[in-house]
PDB file of N, CA and C in Angstrom:
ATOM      1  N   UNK A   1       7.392  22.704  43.330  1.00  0.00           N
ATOM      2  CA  UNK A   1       7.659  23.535  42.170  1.00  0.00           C
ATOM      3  C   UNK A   1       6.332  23.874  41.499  1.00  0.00           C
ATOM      4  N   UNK A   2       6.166  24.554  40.739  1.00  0.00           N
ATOM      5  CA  UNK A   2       4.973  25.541  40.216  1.00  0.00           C
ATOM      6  C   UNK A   2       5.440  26.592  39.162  1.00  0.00           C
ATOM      7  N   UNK A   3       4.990  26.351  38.330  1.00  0.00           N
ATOM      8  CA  UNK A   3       4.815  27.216  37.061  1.00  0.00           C
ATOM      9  C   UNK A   3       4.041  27.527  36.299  1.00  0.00           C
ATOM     10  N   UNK A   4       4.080  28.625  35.469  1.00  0.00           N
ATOM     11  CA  UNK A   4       2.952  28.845  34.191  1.00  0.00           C
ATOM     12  C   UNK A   4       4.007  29.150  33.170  1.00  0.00           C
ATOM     13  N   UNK A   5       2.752  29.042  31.584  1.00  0.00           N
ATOM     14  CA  UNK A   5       2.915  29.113  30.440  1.00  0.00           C
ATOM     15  C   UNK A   5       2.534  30.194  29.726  1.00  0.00           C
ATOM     16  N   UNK A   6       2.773  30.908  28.792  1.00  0.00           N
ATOM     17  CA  UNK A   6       2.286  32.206  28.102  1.00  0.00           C
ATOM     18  C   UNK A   6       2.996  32.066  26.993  1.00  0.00           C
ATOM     19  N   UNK A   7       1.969  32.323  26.015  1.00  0.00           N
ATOM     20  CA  UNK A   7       2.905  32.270  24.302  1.00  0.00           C
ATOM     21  C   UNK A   7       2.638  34.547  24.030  1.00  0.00           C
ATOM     22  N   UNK A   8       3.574  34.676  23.527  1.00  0.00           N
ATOM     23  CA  UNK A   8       3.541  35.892  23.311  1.00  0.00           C
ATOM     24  C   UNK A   8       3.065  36.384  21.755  1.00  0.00           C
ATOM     25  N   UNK A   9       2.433  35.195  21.412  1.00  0.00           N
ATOM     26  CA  UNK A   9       0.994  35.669  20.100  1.00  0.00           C
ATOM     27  C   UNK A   9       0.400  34.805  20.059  1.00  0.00           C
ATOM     28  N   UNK A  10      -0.587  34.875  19.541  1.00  0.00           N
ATOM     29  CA  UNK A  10      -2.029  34.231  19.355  1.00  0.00           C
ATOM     30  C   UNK A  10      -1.663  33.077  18.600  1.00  0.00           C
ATOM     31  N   UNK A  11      -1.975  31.655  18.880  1.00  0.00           N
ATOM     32  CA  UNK A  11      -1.596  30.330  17.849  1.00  0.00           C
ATOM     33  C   UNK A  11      -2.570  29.881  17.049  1.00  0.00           C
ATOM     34  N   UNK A  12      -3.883  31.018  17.283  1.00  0.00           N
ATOM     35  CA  UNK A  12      -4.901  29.894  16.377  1.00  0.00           C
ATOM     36  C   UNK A  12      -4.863  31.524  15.030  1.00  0.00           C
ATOM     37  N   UNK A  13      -3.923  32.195  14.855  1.00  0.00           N
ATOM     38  CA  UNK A  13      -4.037  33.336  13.875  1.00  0.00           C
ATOM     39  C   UNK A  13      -3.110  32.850  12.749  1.00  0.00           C
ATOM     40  N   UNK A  14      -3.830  32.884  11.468  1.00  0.00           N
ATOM     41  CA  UNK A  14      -3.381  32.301  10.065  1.00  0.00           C
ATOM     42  C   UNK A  14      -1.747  33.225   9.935  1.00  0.00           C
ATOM     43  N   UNK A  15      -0.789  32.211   9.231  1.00  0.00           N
ATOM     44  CA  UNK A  15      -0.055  33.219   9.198  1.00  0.00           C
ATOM     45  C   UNK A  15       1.106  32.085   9.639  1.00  0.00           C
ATOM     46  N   UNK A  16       2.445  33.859   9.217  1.00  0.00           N
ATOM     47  CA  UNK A  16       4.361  33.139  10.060  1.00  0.00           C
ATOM     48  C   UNK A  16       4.298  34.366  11.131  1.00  0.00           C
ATOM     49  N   UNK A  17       4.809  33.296  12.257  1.00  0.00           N
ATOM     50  CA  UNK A  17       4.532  34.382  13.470  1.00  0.00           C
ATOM     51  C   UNK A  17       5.857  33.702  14.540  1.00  0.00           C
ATOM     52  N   UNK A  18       6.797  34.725  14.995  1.00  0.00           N
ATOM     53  CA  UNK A  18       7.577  34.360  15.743  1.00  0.00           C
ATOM     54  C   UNK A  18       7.558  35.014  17.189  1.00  0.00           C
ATOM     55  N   UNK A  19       7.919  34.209  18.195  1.00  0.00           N
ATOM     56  CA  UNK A  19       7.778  34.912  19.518  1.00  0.00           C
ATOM     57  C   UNK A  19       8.245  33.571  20.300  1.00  0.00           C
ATOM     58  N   UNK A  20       7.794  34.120  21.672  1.00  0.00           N
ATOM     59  CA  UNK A  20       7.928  33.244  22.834  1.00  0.00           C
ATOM     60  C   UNK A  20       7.288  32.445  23.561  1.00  0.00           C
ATOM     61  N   UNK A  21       7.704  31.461  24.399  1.00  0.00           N
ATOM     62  CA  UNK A  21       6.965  30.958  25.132  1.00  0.00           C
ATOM     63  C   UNK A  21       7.278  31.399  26.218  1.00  0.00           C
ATOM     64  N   UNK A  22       7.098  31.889  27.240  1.00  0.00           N
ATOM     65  CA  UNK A  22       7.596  32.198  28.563  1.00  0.00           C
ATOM     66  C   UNK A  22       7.054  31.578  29.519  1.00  0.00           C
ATOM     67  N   UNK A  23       8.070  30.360  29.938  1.00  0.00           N
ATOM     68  CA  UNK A  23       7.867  29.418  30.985  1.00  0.00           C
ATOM     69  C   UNK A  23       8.627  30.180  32.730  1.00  0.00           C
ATOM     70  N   UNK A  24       7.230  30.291  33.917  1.00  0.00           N
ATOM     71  CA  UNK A  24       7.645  30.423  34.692  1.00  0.00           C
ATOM     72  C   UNK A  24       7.907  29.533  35.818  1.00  0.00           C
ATOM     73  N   UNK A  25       8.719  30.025  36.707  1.00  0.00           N
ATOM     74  CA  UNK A  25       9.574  28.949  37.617  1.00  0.00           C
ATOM     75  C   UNK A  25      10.044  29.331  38.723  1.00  0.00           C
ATOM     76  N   UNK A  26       9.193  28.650  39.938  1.00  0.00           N
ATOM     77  CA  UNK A  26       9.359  29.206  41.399  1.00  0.00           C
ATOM     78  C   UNK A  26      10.299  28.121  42.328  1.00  0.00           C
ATOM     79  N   UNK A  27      10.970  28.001  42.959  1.00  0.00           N
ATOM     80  CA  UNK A  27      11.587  27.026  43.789  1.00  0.00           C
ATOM     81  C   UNK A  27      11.899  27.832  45.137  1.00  0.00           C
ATOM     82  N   UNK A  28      12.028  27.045  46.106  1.00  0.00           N
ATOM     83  CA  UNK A  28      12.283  27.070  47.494  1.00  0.00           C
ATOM     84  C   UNK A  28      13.615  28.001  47.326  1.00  0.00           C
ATOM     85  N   UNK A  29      14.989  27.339  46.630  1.00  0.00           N
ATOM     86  CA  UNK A  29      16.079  27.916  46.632  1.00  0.00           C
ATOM     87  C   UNK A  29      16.071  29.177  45.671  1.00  0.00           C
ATOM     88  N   UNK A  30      15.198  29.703  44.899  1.00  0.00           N
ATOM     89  CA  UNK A  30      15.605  31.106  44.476  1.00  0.00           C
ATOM     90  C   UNK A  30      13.950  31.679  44.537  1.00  0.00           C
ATOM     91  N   UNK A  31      14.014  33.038  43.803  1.00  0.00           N
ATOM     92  CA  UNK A  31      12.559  33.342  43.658  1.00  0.00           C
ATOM     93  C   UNK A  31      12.351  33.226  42.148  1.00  0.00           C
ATOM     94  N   UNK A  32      11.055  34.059  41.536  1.00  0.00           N
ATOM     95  CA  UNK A  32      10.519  33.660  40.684  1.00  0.00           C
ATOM     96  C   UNK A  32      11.639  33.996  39.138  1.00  0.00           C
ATOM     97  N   UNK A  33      11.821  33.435  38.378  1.00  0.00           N
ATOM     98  CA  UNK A  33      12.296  33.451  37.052  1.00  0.00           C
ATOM     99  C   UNK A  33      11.433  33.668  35.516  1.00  0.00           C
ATOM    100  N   UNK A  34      11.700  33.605  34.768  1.00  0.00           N
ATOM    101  CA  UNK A  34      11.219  33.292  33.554  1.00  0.00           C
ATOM    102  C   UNK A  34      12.121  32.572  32.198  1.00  0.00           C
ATOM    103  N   UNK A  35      12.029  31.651  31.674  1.00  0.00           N
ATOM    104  CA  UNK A  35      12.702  31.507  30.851  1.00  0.00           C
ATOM    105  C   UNK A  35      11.284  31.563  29.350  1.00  0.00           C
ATOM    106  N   UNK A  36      12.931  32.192  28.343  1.00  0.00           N
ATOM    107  CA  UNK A  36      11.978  32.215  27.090  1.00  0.00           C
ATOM    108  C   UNK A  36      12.438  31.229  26.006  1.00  0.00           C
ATOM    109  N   UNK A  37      11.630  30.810  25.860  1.00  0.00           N
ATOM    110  CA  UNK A  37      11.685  29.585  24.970  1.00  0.00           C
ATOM    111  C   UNK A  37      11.034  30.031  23.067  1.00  0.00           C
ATOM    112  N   UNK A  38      12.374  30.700  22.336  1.00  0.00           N
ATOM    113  CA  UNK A  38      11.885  31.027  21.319  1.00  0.00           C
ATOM    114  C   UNK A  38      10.969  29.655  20.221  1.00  0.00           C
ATOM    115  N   UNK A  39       9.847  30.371  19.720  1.00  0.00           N
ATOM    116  CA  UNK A  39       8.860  29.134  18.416  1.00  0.00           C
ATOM    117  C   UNK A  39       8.624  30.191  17.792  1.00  0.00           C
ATOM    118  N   UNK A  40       7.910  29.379  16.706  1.00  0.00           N
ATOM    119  CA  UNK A  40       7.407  29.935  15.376  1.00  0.00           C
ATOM    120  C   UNK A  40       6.306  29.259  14.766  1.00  0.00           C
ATOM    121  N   UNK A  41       5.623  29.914  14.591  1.00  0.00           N
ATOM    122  CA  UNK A  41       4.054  28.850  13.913  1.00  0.00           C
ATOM    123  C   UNK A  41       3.933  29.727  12.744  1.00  0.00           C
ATOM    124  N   UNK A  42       3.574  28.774  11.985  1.00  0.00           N
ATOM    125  CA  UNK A  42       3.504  29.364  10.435  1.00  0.00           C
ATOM    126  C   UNK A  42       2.091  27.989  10.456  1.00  0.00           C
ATOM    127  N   UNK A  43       0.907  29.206  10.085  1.00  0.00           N
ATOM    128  CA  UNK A  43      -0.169  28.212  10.141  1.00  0.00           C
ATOM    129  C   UNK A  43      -1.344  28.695   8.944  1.00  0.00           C
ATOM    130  N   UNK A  44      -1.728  28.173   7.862  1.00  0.00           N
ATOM    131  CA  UNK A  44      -3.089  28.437   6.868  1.00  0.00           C
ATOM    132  C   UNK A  44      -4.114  27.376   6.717  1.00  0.00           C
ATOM    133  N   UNK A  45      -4.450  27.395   7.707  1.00  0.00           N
ATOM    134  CA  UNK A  45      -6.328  26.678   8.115  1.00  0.00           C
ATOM    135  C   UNK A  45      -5.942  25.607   8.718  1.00  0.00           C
ATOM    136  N   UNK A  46      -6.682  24.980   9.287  1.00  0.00           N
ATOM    137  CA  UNK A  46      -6.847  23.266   9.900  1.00  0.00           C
ATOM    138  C   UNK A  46      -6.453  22.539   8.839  1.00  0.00           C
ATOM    139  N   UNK A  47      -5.620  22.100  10.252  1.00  0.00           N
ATOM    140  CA  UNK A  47      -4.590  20.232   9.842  1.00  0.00           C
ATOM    141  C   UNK A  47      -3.886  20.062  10.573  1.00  0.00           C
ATOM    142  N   UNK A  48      -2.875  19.082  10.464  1.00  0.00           N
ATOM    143  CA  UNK A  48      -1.926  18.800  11.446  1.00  0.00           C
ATOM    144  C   UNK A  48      -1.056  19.372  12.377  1.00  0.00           C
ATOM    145  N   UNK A  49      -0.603  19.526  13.053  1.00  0.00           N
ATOM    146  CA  UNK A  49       0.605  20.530  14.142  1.00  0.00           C
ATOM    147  C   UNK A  49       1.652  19.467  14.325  1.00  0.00           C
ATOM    148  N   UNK A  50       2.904  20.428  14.277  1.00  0.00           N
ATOM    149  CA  UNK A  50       4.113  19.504  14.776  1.00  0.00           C
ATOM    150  C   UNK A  50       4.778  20.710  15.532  1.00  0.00           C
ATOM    151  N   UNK A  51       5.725  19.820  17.030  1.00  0.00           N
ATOM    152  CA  UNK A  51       6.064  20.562  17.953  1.00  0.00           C
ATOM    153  C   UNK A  51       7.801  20.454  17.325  1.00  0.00           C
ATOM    154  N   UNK A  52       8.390  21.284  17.351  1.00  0.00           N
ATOM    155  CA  UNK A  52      10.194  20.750  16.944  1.00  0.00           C
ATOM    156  C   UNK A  52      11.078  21.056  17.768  1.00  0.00           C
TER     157      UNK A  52
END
């Protein structure tokens, strides 16, 4: 199995920002997929991160 990751905006940009993650996904039994994995980062300067 083999995949990649792609966020569909920038995470280090100040700010509320909603979009995707688009996780891809290859297997023997089908071909390639994508699933989207909706987040949201709401971020104003350095400090902590939490994943939910």
């Amino acid at each position: 199995m083999s995949g990649t990751v792609n966020c569909t905006f920038d995470l280090t940009t100040d700010g509320k920002q909603a979009g995707y993650l688009k996780v891809g996904d290859s297997t023997n039994n089908s071909g390639w997929t994508t699933y989207n994995v909706p987040i949201i980062s709401i971020k104003n300067g350095d400090g902590p991160r939490a994943l939910v």
